[in-house]
N, C-alpha and C. Protein backbone atom coordinates (compact mmCIF):
# COMPACT_ATOMS: atom_id res chain seq x y z
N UNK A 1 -6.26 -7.57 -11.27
CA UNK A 1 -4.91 -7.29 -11.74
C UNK A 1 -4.34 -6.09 -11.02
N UNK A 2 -2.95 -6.33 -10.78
CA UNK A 2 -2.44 -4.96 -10.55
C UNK A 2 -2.26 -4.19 -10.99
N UNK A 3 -2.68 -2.46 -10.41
CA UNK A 3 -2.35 -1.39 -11.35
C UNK A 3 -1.04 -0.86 -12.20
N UNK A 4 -1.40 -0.80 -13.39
CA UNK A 4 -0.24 0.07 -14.47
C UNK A 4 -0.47 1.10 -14.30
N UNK A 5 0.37 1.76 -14.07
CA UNK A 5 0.39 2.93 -13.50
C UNK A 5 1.04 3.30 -15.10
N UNK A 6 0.04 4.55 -15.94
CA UNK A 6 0.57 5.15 -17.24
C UNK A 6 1.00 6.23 -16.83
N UNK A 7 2.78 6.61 -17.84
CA UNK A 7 3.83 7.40 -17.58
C UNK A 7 3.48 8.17 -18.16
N UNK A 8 3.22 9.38 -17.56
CA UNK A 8 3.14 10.84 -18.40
C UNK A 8 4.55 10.73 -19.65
N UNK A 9 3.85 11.43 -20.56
CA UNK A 9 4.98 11.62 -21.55
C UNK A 9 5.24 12.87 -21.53
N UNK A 10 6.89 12.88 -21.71
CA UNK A 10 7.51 13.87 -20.96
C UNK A 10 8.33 14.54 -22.40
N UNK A 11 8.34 15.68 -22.67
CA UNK A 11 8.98 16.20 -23.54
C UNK A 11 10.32 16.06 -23.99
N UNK A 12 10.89 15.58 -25.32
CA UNK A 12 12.50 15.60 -25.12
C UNK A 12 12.75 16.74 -25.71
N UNK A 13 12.62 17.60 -26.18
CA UNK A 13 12.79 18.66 -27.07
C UNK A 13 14.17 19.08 -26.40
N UNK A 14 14.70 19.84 -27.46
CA UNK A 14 16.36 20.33 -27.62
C UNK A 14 16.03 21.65 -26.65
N UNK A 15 17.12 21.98 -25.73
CA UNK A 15 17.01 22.68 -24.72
C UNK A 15 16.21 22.67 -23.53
N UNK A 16 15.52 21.28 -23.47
CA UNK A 16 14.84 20.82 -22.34
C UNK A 16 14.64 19.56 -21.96
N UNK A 17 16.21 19.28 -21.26
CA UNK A 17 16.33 17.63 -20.77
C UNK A 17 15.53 17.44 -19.54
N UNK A 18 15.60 15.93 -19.33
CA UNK A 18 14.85 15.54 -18.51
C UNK A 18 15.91 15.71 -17.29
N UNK A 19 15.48 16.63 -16.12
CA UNK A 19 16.81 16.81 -15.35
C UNK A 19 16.18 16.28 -14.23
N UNK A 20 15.29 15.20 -13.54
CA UNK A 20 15.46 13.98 -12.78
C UNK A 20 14.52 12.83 -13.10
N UNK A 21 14.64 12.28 -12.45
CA UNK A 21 13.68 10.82 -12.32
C UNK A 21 12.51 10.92 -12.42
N UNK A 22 12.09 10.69 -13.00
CA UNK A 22 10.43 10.68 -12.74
C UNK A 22 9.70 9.72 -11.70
N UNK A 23 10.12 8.59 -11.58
CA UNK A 23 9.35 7.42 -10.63
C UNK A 23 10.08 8.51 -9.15
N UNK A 24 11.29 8.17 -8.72
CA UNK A 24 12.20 9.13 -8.12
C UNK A 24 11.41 10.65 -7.29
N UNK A 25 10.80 11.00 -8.20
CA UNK A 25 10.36 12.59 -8.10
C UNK A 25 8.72 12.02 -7.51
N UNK A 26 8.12 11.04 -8.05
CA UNK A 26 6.88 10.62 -7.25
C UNK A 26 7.03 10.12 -5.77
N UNK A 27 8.12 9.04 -5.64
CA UNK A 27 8.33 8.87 -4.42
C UNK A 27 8.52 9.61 -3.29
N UNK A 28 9.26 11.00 -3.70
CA UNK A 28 9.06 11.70 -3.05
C UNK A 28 8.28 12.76 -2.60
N UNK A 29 7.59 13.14 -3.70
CA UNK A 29 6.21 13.33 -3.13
C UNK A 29 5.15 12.76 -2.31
N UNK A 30 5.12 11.59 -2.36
CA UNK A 30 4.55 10.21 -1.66
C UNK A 30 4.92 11.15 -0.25
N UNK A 31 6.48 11.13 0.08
CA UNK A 31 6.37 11.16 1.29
C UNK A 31 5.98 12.80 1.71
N UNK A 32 5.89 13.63 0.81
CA UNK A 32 5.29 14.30 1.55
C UNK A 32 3.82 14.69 1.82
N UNK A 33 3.44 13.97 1.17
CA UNK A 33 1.67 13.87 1.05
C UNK A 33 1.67 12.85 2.33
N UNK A 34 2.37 11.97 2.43
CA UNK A 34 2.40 10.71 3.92
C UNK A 34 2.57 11.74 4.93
N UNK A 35 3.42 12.76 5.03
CA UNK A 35 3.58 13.30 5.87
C UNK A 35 2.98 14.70 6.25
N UNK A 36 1.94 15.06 5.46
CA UNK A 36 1.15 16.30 5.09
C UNK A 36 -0.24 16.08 5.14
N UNK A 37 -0.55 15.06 4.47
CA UNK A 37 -1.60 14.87 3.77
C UNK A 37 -2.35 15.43 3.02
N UNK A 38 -2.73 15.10 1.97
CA UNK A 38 -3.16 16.08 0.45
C UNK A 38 -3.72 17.51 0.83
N UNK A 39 -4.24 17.82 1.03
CA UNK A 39 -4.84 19.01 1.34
C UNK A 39 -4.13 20.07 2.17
N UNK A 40 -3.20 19.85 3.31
CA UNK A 40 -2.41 20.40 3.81
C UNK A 40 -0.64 20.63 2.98
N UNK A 41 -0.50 19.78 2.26
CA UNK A 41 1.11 19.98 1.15
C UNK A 41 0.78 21.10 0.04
N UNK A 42 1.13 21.95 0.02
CA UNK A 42 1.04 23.01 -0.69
C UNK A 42 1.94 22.62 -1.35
N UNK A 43 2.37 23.22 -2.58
CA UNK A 43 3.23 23.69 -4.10
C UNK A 43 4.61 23.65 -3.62
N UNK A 44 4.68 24.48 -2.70
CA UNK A 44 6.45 25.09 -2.16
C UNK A 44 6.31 23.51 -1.36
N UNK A 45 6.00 22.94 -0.66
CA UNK A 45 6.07 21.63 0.13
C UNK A 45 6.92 20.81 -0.62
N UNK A 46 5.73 20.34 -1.82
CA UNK A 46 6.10 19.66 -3.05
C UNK A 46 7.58 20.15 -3.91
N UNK A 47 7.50 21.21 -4.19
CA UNK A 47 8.93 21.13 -4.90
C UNK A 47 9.95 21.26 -3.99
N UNK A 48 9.72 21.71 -2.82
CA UNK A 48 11.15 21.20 -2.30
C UNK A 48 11.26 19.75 -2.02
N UNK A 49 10.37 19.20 -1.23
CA UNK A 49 10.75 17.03 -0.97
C UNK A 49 10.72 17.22 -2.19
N UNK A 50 10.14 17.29 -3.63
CA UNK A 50 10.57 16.62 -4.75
C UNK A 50 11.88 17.06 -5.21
N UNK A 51 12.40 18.20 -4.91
CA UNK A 51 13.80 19.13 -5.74
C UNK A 51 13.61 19.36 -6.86
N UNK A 52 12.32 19.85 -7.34
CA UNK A 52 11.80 20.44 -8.62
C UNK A 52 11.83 21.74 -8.84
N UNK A 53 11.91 22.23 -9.85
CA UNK A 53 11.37 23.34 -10.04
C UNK A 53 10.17 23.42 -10.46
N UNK A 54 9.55 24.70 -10.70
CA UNK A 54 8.20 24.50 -10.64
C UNK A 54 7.47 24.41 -12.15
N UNK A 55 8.74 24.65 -12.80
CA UNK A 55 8.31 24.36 -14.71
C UNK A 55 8.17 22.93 -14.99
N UNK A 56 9.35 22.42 -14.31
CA UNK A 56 9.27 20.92 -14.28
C UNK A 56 8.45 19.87 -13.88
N UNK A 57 8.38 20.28 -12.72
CA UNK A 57 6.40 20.01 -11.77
C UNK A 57 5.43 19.83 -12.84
N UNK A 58 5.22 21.03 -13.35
CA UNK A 58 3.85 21.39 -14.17
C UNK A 58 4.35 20.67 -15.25
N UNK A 59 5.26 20.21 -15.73
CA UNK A 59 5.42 19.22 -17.05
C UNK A 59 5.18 18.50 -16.86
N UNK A 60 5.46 17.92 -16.04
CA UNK A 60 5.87 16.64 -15.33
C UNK A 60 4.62 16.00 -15.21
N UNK A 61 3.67 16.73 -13.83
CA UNK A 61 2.29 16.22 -13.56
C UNK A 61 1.10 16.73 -13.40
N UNK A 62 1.28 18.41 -14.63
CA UNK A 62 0.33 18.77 -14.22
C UNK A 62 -0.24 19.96 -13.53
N UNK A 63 -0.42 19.29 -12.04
CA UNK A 63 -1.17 19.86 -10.93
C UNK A 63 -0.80 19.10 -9.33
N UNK A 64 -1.21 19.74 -8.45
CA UNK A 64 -0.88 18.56 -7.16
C UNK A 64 -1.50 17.15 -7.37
N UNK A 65 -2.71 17.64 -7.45
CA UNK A 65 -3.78 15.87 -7.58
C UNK A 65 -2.79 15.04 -8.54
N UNK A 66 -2.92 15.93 -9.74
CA UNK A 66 -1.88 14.43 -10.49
C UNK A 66 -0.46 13.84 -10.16
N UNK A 67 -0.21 14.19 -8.94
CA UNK A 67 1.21 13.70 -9.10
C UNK A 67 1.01 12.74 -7.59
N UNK A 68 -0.32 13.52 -6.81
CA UNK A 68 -0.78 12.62 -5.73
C UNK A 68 -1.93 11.03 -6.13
N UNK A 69 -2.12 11.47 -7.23
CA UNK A 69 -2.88 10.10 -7.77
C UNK A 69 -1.66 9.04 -8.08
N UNK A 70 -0.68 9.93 -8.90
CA UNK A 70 0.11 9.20 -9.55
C UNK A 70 1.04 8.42 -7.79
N UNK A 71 1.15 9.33 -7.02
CA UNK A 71 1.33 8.53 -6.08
C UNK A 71 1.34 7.31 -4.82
N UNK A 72 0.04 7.31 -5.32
CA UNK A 72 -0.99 6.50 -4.60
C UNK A 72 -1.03 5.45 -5.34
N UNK A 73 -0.81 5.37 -6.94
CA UNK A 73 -1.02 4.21 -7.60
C UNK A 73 0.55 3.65 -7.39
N UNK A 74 1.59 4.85 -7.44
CA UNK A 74 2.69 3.64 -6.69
C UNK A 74 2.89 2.87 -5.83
N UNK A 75 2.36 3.53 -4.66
CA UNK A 75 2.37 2.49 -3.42
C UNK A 75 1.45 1.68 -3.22
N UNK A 76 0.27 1.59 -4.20
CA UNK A 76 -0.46 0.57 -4.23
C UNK A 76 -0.28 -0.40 -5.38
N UNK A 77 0.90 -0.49 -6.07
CA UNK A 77 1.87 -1.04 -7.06
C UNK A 77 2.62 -1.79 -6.02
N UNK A 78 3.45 -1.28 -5.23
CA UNK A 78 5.00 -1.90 -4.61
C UNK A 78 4.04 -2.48 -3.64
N UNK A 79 2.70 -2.38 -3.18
CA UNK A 79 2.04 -2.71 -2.27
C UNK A 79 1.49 -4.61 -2.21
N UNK A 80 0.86 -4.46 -3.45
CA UNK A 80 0.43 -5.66 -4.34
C UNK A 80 1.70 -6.52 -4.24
N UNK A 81 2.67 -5.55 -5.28
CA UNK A 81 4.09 -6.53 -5.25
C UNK A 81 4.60 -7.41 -4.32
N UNK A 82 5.03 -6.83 -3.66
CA UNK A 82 5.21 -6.99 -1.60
C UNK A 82 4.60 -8.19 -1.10
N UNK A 83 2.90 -7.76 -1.43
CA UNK A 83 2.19 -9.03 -0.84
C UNK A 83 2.14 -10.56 -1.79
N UNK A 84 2.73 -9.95 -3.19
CA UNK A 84 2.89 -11.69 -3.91
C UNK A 84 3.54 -12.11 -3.56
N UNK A 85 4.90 -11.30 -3.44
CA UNK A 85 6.14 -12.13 -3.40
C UNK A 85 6.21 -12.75 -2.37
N UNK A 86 5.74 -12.32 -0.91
CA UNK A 86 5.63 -12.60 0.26
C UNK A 86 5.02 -13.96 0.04
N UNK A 87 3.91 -13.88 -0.53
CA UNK A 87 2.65 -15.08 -0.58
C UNK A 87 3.25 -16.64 -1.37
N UNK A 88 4.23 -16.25 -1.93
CA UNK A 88 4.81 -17.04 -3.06
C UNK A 88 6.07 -17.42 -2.62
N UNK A 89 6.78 -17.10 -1.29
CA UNK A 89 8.20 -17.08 -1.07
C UNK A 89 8.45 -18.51 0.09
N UNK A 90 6.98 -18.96 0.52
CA UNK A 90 7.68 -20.40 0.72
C UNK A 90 6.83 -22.34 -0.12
N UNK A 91 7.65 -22.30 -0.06
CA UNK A 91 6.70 -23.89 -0.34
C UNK A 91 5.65 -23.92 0.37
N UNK A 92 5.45 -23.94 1.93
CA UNK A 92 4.16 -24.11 2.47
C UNK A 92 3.18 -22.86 2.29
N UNK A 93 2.37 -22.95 1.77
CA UNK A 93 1.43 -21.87 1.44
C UNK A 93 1.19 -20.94 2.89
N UNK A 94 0.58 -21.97 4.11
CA UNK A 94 0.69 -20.94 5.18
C UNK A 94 1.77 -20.88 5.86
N UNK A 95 2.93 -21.65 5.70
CA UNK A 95 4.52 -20.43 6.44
C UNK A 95 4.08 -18.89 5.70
N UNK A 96 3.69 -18.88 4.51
CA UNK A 96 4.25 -17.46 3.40
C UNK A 96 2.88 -16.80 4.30
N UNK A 97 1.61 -16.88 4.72
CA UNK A 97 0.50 -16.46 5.12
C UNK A 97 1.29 -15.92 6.33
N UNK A 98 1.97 -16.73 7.00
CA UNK A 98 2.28 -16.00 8.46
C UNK A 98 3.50 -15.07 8.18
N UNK A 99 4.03 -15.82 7.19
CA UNK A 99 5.37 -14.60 7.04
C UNK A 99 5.02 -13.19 6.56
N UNK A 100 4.11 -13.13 5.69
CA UNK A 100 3.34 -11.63 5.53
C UNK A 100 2.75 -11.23 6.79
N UNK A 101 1.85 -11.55 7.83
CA UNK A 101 1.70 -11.03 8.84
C UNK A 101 2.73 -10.53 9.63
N UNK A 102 3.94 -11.19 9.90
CA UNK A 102 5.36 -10.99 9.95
C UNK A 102 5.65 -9.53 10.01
N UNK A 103 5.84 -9.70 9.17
CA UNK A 103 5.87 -8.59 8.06
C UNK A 103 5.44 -6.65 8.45
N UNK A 104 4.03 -7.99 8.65
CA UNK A 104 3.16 -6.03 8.86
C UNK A 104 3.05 -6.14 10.84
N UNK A 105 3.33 -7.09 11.24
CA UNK A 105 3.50 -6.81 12.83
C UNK A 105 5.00 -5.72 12.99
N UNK A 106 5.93 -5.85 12.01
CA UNK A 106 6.52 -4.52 12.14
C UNK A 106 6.00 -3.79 11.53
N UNK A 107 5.74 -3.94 10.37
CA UNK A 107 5.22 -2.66 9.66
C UNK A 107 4.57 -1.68 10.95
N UNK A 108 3.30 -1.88 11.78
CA UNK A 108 2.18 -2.17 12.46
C UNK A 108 3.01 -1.26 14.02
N UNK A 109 4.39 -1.49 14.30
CA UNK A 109 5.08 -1.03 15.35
C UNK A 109 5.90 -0.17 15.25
N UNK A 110 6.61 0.05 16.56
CA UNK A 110 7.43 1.08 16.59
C UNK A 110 7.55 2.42 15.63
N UNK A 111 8.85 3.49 15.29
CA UNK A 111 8.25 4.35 13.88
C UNK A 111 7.84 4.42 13.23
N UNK A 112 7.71 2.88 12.29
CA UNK A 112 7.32 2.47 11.44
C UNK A 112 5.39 2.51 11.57
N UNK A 113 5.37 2.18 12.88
CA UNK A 113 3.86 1.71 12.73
C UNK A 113 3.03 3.17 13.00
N UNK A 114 3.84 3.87 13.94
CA UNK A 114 4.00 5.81 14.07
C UNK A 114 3.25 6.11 12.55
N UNK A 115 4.01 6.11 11.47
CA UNK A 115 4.28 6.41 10.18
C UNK A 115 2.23 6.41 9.49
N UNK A 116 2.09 4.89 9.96
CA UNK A 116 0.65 4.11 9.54
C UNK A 116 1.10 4.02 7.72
N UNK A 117 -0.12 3.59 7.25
CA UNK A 117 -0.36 3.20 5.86
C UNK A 117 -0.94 4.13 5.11
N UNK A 118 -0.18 4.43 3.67
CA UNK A 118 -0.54 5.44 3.15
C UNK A 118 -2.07 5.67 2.78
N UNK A 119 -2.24 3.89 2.89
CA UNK A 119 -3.64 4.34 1.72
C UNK A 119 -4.86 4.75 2.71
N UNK A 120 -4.41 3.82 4.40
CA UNK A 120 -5.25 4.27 4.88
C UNK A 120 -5.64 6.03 5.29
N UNK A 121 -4.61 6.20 5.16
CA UNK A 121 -4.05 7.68 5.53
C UNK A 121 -5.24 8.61 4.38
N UNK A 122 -5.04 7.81 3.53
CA UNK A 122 -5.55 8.42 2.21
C UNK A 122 -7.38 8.18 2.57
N UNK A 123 -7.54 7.34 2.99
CA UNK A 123 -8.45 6.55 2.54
C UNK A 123 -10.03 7.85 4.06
N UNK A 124 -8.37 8.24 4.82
CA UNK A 124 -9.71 8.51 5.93
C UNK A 124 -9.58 10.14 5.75
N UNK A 125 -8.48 10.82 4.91
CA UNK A 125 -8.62 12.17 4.60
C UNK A 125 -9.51 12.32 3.14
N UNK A 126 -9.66 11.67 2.51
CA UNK A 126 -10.16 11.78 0.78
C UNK A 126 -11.56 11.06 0.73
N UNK A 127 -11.85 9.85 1.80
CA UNK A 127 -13.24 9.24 1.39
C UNK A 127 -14.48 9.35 2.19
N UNK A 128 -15.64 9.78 1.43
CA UNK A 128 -16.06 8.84 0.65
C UNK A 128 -16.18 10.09 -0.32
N UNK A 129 -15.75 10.69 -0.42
CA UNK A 129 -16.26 11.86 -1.22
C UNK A 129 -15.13 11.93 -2.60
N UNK A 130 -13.99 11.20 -2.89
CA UNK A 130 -13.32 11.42 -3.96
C UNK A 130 -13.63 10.06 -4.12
N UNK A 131 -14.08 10.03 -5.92
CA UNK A 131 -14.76 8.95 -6.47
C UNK A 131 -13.20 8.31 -7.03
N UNK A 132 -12.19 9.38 -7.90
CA UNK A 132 -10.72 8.69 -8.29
C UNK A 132 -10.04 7.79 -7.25
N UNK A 133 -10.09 8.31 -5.72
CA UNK A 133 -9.47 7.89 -4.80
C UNK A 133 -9.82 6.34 -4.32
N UNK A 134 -11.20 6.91 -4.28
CA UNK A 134 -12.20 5.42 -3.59
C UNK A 134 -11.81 4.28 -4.79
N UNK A 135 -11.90 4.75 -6.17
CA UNK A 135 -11.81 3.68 -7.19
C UNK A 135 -10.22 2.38 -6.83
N UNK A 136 -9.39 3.79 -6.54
CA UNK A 136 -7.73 2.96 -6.47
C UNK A 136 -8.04 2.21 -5.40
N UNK A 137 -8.72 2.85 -4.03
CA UNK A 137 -8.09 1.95 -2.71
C UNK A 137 -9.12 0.98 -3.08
N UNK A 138 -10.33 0.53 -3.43
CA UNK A 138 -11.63 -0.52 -3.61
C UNK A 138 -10.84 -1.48 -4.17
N UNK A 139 -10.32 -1.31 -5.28
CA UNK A 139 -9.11 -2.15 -6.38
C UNK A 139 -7.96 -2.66 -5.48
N UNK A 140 -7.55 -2.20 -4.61
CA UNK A 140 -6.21 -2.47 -3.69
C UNK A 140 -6.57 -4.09 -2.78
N UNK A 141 -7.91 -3.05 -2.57
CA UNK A 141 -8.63 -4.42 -1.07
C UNK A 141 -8.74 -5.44 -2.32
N UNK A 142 -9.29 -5.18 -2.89
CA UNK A 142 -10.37 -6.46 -3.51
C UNK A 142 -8.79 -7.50 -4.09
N UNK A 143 -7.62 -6.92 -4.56
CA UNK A 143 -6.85 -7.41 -5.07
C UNK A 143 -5.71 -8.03 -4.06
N UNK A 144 -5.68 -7.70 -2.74
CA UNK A 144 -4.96 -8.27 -1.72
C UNK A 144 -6.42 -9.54 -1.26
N UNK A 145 -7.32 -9.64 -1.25
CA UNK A 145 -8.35 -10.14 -0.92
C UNK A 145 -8.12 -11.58 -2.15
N UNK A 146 -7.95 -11.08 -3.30
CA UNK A 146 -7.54 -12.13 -4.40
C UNK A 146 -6.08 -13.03 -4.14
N UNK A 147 -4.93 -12.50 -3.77
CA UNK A 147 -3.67 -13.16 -3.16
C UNK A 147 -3.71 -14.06 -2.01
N UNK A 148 -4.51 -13.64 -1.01
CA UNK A 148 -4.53 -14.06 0.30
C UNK A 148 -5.47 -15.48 0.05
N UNK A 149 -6.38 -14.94 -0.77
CA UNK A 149 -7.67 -15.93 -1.34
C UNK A 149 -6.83 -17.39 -1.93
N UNK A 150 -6.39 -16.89 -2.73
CA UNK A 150 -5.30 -18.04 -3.92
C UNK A 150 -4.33 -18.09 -2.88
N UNK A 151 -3.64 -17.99 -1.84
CA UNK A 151 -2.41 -18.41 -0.86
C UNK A 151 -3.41 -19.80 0.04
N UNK A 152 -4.64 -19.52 0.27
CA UNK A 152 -5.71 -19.96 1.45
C UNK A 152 -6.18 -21.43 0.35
N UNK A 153 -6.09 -21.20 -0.69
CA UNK A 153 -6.68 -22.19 -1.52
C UNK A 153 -5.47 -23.06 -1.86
N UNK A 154 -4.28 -22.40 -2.08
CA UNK A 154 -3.43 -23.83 -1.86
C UNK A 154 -2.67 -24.61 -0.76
N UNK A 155 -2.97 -23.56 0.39
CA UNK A 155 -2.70 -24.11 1.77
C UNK A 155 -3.59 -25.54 1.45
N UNK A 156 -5.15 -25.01 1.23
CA UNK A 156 -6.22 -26.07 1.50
C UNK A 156 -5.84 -27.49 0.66
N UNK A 157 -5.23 -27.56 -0.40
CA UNK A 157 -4.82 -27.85 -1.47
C UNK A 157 -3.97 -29.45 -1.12
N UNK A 158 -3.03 -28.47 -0.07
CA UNK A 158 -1.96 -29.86 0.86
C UNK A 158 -2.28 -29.84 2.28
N UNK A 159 -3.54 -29.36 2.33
CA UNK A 159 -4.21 -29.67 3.88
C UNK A 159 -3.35 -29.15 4.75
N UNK A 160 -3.15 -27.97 4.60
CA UNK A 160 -2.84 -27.02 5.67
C UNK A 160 -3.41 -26.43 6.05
N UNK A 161 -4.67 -25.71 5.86
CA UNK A 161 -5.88 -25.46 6.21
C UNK A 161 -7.10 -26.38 6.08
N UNK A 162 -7.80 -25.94 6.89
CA UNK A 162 -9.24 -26.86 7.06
C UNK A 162 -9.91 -26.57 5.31
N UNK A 163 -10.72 -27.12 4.57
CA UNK A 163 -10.80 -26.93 3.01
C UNK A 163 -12.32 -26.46 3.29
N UNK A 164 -12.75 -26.85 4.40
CA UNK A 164 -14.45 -26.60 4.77
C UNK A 164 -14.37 -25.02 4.91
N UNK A 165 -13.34 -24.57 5.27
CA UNK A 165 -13.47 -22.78 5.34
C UNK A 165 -13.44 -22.34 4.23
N UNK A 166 -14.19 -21.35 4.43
CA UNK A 166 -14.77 -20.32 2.95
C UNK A 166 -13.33 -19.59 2.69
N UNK A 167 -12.55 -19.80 1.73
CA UNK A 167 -11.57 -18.71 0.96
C UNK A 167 -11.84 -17.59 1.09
N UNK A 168 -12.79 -17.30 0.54
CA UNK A 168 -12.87 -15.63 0.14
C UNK A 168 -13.37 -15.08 1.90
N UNK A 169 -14.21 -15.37 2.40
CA UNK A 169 -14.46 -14.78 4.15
C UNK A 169 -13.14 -14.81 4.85
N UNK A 170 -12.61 -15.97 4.69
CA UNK A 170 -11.09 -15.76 5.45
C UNK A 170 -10.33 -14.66 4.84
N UNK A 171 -10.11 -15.02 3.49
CA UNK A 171 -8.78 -13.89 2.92
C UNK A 171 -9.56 -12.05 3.22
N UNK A 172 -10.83 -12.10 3.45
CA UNK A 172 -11.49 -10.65 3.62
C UNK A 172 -11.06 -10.04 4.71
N UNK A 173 -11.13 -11.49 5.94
CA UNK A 173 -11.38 -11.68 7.44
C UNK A 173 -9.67 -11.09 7.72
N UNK A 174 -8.47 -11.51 6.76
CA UNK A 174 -7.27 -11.65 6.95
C UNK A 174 -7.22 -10.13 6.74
N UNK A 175 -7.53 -9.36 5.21
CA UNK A 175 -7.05 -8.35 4.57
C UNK A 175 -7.63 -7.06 5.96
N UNK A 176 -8.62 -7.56 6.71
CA UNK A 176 -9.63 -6.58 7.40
C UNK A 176 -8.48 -6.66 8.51
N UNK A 177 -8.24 -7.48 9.12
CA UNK A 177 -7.07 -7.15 10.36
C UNK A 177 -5.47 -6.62 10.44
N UNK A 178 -5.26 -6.80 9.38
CA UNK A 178 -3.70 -6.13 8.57
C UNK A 178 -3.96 -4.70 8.58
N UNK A 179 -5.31 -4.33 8.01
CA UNK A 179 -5.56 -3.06 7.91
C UNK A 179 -6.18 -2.06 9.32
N UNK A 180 -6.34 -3.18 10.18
CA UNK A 180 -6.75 -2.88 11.67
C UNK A 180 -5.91 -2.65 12.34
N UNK A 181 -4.37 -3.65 12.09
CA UNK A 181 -3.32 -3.56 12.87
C UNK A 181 -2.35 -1.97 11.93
N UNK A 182 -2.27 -1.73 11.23
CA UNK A 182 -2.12 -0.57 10.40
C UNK A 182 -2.66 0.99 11.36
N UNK A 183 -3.60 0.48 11.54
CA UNK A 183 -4.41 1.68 12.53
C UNK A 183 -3.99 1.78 13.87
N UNK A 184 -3.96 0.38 14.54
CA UNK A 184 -4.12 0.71 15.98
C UNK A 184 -2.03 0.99 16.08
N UNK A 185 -1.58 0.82 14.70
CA UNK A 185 0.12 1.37 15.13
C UNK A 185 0.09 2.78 14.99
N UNK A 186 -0.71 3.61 14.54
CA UNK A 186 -0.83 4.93 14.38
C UNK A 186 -1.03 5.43 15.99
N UNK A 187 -1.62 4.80 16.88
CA UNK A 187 -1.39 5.00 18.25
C UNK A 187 -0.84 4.44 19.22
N UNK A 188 0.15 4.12 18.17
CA UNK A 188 1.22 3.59 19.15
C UNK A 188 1.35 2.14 19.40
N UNK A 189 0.48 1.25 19.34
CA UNK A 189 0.50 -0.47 19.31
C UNK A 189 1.89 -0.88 19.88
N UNK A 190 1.97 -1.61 20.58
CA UNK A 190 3.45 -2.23 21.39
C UNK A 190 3.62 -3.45 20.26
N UNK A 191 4.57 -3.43 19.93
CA UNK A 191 5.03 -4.66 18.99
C UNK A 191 4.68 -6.13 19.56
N UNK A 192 4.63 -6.75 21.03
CA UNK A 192 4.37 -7.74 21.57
C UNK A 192 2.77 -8.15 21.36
N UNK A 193 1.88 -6.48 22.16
CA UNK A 193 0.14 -6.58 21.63
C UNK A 193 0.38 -6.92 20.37
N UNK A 194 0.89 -6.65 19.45
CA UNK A 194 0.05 -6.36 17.91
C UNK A 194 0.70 -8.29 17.83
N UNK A 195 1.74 -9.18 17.78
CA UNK A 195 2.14 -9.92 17.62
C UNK A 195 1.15 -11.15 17.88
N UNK A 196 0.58 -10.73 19.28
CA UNK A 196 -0.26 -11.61 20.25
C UNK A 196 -1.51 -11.42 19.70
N UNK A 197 -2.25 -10.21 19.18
CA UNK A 197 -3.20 -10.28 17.92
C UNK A 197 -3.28 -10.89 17.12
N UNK A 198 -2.23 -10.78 16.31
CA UNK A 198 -2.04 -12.18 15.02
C UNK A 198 -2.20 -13.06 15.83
N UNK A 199 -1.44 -14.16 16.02
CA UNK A 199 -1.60 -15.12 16.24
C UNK A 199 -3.31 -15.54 17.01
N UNK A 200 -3.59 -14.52 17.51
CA UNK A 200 -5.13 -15.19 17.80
C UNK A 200 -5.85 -14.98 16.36
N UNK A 201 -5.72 -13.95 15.39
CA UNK A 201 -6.00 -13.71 14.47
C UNK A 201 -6.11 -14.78 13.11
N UNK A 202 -4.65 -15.83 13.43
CA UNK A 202 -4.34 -16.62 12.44
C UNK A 202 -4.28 -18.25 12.75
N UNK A 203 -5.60 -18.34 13.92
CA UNK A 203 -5.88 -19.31 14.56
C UNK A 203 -6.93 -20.07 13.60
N UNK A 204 -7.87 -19.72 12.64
CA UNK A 204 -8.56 -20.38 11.88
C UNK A 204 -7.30 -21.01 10.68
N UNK A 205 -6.00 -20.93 10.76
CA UNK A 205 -4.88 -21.24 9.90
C UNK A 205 -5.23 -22.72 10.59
N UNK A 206 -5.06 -22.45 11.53
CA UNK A 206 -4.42 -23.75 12.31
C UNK A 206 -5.21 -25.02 12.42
């Protein structure tokens, strides 16, 4: 299942409104932890990308970690999301398989691919040594591994895929190169290479 991400409860008390967003105020932290990475975003970092003050902060989430957990479970929320809707958005089970690769061949390029993926981002400053961290991203794979799995099983379904291939090795085989092409855009990947990857990539489709 995908993560619920639980909302801090936030005080209403008389003389202390809620003066922004809360989802709002994570996102932007997101980006500065994307663009910092946890250990390097200090306090003053954080409340300015968030536009907090610092009473509000500490109501709000706490401490840094909690508002960087809480961030991580967002984008591995809109992350999940992303990949159903994708998976679910055509009649043919593998058009929607290639249209998510699609997808992350930009993601994968140009600024965008500059940028890379948060979790990996996360995943190679925080692991193996943060057990909270490792728990979210383990849950992420295994749950894109479950979509891709159930997309591969009803391809097989109307014989769009071969049915003799193992589901779960492919959708692993799939989730492992998305997250490869994620990396090699962090150095730069030419949008044409990374394109010409897939498709050799999404040759057991065929």
């Amino acid at each position: 299942m995908a993560f619920m991400v639980k909302r801090p409860q936030i005080s209403s008390s008389v003389g202390r409104p809620r003066e922004f967003e809360l989802d709002d105020a994570v996102r932007k932290a997101m980006d500065v932890f994307w663009n910092r990475g946890y250990h390097d975003a200090s306090l003053p970092d954080l409340l300015e990308g968030m536009d907090l003050s610092r009473g509000s902060f500490y109501k709000a989430f706490v401490d840094k970690r909690g508002v960087y957990l809480r961030a991580l479970d967002v984008y591995i929320e809109d992350a999940l999301r992303k990949a159903g809707e994708t998976l679910h958005s055509n009649p043919s089970p593998k058009a929607a398989i290639r249209e998510a690769f699609a997808q992350h061949v930009e993601a994968s390029s140009g600024k965008p691919g500059l940028r890379g993926c948060f979790v990996v981002l996360s995943a190679v400053e925080m692991l193996p040594g943060d057990e909270e961290v490792s728990t979210r991203i383990s849950r992420l794979f295994r749950r894109l591994q479950d979509l891709y799995s159930a997309a591969i099983i009803r391809a097989q379904a109307v014989g769009e895929i071969d049915s003799a291939l193992d589901e779960r090795t492919l959708a692993k085989f799939l989730v492992c190169q998305i997250q490869g092409m994620r990396v090699l855009g962090k150095a730069g990947a030419d949008r044409e290479d990374t394109k010409a990857m897939v498709d050799f990539a999404l040759k057991p489709l065929d």
